[in-house]
PDB file of N, CA and C in Angstrom:
ATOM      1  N   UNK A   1      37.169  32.704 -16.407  1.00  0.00           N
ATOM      2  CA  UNK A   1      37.504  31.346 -16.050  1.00  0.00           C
ATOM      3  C   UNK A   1      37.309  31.185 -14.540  1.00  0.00           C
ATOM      4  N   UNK A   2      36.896  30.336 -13.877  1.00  0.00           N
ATOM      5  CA  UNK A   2      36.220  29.680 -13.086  1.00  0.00           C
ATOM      6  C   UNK A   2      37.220  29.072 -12.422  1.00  0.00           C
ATOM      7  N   UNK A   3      37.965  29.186 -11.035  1.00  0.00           N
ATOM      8  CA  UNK A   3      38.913  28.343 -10.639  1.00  0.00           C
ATOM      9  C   UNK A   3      38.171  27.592  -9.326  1.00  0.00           C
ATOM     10  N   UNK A   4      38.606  25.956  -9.575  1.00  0.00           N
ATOM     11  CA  UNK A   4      37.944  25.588  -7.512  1.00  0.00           C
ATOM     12  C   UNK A   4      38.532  26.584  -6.716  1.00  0.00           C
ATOM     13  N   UNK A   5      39.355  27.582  -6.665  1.00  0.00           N
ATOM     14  CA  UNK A   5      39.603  28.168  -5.209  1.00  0.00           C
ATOM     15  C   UNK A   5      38.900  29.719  -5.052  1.00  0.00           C
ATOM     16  N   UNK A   6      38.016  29.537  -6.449  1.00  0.00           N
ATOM     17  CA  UNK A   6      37.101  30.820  -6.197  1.00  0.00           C
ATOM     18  C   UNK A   6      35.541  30.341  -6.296  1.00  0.00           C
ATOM     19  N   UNK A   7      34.963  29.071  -6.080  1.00  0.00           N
ATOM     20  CA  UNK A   7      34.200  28.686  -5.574  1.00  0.00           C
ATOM     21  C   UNK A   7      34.305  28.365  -4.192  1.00  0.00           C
ATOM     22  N   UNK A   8      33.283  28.502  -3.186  1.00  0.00           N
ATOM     23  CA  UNK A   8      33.000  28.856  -2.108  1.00  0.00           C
ATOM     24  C   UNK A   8      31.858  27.865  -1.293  1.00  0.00           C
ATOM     25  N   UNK A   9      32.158  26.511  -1.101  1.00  0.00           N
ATOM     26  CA  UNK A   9      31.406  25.694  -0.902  1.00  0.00           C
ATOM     27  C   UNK A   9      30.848  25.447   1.313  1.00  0.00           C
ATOM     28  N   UNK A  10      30.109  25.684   1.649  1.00  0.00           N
ATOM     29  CA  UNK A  10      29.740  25.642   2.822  1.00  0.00           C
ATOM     30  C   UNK A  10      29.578  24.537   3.305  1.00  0.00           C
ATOM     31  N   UNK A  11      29.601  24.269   4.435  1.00  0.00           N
ATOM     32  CA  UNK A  11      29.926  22.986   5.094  1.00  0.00           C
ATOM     33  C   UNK A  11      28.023  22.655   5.017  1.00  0.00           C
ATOM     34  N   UNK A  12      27.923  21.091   4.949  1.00  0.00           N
ATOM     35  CA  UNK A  12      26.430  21.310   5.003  1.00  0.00           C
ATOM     36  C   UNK A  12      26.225  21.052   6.777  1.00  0.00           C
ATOM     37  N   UNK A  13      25.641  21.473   6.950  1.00  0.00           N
ATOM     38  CA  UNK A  13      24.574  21.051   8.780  1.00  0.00           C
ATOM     39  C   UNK A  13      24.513  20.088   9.289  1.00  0.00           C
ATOM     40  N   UNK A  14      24.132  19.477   9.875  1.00  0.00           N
ATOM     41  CA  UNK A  14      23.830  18.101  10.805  1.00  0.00           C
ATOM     42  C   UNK A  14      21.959  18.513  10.190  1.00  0.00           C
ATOM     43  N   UNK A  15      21.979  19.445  10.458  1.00  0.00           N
ATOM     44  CA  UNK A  15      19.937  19.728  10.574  1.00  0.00           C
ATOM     45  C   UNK A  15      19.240  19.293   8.853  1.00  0.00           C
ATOM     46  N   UNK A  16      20.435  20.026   7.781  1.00  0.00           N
ATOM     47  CA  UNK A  16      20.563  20.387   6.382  1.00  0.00           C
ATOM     48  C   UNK A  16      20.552  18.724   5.733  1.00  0.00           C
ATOM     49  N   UNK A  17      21.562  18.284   6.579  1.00  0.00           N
ATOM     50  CA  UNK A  17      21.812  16.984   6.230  1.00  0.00           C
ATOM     51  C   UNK A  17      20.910  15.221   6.674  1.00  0.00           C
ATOM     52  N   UNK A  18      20.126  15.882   7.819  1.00  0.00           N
ATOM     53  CA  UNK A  18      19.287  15.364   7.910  1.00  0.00           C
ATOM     54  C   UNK A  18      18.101  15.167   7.098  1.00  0.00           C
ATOM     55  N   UNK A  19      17.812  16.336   6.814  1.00  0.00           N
ATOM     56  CA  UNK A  19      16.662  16.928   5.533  1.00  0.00           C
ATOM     57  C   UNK A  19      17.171  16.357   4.250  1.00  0.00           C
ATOM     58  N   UNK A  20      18.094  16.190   4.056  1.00  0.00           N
ATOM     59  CA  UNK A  20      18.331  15.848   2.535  1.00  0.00           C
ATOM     60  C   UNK A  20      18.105  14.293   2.390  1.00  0.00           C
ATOM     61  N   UNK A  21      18.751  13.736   3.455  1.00  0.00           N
ATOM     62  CA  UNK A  21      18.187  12.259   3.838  1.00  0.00           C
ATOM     63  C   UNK A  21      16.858  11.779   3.875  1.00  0.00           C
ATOM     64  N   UNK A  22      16.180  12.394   4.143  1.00  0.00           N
ATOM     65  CA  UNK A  22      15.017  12.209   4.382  1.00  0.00           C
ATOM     66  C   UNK A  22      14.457  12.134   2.942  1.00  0.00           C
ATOM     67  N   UNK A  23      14.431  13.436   2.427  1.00  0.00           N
ATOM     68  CA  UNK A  23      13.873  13.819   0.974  1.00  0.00           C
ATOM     69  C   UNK A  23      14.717  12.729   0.003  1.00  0.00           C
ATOM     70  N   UNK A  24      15.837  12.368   0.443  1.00  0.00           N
ATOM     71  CA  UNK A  24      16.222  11.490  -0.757  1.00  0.00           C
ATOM     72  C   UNK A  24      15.435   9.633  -0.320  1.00  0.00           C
ATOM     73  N   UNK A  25      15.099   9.769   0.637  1.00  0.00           N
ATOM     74  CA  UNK A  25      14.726   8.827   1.178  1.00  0.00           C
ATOM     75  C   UNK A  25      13.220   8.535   0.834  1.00  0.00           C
ATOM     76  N   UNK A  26      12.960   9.705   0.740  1.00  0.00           N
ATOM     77  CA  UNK A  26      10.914   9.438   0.023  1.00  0.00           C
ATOM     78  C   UNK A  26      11.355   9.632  -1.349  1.00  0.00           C
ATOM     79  N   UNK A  27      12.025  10.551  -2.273  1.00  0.00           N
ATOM     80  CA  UNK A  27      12.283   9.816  -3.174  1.00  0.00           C
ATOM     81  C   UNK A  27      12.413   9.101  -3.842  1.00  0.00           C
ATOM     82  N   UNK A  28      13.331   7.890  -3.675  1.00  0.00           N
ATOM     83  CA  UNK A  28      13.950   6.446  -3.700  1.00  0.00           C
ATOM     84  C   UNK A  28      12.451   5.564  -3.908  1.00  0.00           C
ATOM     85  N   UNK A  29      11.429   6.231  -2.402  1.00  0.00           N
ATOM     86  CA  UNK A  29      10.735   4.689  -2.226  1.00  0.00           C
ATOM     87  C   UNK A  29       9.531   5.243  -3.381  1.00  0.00           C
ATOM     88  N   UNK A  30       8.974   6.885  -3.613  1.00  0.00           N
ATOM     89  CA  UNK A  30       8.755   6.983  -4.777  1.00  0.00           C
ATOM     90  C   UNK A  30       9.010   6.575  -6.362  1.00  0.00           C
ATOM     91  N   UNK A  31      10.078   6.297  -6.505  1.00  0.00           N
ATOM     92  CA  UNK A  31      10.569   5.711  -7.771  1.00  0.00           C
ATOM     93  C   UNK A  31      10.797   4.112  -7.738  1.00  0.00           C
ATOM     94  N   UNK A  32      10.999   3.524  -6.634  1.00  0.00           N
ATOM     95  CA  UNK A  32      10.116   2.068  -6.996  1.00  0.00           C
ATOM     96  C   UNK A  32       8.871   2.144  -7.047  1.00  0.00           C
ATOM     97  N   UNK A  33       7.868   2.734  -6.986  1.00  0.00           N
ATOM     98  CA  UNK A  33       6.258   2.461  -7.018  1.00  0.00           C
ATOM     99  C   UNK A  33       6.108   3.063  -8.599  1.00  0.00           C
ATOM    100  N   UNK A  34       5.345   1.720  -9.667  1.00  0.00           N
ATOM    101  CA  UNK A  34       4.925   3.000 -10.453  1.00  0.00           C
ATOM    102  C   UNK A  34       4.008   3.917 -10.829  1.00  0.00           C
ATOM    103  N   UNK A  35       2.954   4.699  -9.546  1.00  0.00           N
ATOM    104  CA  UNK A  35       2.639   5.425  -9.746  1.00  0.00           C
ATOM    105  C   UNK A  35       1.437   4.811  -8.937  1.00  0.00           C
ATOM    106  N   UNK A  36       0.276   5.677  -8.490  1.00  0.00           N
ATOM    107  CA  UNK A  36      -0.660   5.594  -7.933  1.00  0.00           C
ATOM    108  C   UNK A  36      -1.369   4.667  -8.908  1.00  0.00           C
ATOM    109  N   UNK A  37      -1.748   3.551  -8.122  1.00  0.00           N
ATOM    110  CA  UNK A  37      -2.855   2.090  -9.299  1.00  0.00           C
ATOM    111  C   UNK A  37      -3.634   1.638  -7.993  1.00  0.00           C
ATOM    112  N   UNK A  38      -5.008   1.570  -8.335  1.00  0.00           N
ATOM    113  CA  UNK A  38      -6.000   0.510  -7.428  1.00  0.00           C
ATOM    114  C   UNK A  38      -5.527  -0.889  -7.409  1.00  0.00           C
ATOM    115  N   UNK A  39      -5.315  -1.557  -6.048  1.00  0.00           N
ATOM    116  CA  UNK A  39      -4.786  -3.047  -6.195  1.00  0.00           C
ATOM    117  C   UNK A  39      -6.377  -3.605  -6.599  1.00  0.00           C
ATOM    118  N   UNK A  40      -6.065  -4.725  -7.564  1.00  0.00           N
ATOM    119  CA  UNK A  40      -7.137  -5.455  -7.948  1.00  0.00           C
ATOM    120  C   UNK A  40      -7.660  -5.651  -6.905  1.00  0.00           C
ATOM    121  N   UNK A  41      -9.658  -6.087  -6.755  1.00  0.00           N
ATOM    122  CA  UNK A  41     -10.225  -6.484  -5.532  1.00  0.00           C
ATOM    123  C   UNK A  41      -9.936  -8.012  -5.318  1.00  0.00           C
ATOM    124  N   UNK A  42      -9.887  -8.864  -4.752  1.00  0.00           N
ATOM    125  CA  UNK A  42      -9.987  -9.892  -4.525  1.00  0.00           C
ATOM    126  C   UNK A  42     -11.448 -10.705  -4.299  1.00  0.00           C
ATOM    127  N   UNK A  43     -11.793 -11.147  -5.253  1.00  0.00           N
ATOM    128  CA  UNK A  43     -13.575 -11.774  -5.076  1.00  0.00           C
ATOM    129  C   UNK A  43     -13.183 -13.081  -4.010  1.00  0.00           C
ATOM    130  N   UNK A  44     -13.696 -13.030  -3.186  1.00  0.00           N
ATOM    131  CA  UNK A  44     -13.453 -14.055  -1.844  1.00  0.00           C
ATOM    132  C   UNK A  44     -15.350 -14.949  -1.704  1.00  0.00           C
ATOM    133  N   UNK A  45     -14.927 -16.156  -2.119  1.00  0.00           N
ATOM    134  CA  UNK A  45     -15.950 -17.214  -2.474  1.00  0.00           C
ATOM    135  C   UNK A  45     -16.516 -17.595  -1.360  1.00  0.00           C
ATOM    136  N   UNK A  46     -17.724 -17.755  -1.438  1.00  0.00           N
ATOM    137  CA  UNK A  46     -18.511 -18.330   0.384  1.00  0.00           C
ATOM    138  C   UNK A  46     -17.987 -20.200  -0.086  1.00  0.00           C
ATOM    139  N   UNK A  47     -17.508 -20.577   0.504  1.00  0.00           N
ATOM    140  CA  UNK A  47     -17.196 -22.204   0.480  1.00  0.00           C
ATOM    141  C   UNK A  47     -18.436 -23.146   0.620  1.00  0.00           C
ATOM    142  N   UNK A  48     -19.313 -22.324   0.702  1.00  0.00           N
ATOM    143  CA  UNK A  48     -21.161 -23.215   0.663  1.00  0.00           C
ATOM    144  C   UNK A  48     -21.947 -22.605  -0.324  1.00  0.00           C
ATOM    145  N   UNK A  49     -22.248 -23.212  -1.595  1.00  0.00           N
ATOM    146  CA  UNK A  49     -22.880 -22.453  -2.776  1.00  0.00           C
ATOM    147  C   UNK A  49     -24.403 -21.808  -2.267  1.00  0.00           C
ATOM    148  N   UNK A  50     -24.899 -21.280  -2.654  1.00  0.00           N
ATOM    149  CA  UNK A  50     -26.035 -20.589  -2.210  1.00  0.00           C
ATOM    150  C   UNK A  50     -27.068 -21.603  -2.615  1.00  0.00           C
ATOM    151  N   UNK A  51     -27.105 -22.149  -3.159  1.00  0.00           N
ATOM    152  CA  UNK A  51     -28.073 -23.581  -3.399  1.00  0.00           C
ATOM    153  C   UNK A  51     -28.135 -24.294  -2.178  1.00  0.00           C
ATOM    154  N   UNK A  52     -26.972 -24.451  -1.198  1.00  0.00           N
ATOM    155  CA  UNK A  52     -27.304 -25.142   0.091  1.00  0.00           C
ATOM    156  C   UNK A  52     -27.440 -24.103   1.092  1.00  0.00           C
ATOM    157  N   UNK A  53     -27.490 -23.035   0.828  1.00  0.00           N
ATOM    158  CA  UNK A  53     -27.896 -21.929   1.761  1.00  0.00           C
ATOM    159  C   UNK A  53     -29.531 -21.938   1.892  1.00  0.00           C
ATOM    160  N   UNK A  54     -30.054 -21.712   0.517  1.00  0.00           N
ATOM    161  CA  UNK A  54     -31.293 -21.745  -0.073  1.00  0.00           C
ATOM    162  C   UNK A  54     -32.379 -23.145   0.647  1.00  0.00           C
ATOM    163  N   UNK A  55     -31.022 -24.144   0.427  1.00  0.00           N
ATOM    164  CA  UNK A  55     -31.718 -25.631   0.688  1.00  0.00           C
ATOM    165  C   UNK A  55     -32.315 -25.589   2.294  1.00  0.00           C
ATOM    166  N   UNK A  56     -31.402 -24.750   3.156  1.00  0.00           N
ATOM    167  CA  UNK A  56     -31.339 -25.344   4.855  1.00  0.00           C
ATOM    168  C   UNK A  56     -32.165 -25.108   5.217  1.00  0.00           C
ATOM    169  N   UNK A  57     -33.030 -23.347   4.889  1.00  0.00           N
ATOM    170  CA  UNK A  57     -34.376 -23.303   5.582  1.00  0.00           C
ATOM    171  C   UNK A  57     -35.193 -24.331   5.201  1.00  0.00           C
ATOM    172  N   UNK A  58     -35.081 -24.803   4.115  1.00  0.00           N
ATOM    173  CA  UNK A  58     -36.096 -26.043   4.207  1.00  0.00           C
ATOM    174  C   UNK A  58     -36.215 -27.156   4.437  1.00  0.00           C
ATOM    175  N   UNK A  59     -34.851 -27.336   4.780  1.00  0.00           N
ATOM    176  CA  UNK A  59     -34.479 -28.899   5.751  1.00  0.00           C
ATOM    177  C   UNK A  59     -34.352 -28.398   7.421  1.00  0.00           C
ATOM    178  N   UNK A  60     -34.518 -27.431   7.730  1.00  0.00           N
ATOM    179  CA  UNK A  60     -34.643 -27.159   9.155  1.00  0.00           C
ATOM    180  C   UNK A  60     -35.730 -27.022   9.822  1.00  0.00           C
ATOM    181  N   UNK A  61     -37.135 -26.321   8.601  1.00  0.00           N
ATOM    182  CA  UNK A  61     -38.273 -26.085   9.203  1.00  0.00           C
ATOM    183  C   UNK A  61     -39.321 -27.095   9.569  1.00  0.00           C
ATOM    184  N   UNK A  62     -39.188 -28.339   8.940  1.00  0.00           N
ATOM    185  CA  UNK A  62     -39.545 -29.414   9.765  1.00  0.00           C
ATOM    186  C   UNK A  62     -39.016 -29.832  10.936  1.00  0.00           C
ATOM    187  N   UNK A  63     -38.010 -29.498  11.266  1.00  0.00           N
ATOM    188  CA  UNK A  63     -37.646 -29.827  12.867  1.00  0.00           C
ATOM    189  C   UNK A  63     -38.481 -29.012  13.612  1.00  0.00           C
ATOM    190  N   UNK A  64     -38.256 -27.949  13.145  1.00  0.00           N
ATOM    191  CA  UNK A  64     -38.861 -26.831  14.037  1.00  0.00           C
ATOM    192  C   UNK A  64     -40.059 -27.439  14.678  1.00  0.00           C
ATOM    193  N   UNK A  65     -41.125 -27.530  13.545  1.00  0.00           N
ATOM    194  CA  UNK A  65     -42.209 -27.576  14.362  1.00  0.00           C
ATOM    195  C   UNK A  65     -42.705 -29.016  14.532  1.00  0.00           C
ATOM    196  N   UNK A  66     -42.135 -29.974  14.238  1.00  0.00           N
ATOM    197  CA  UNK A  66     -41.994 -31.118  14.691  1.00  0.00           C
ATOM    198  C   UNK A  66     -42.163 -31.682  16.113  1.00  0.00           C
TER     199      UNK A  66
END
């Protein structure tokens, strides 16, 4: 039989106790994430369709040599 006054518990550290903080601290922010995932890409739209891209050299090159 097992009494608390024959267990033998050590004071923890300032150094010990720092470390445990820490590790419980990446922990924590580990277990909100769930798990390594690629964030979707975001397709980001040119706001000028390529039809008026296409169009300008040919509404510009008459100035040119005009």
């Amino acid at each position: 039989m097992v009494l608390d006054t024959d267990l033998k518990l050590q004071a923890q550290t300032p150094q010990q106790r720092k470390a445990n903080e820490r590790y419980a601290k990446h922990e924590a922010a580990k277990r909100g994430k769930g798990g390594v995932m690629a964030k979707p890409k975001q397709h980001s739209r040119s706001p000028v369709s390529t039809g008026w891209i296409g169009m300008f050299p040919l509404a510009a090159m008459p100035m040119i040599f005009w």
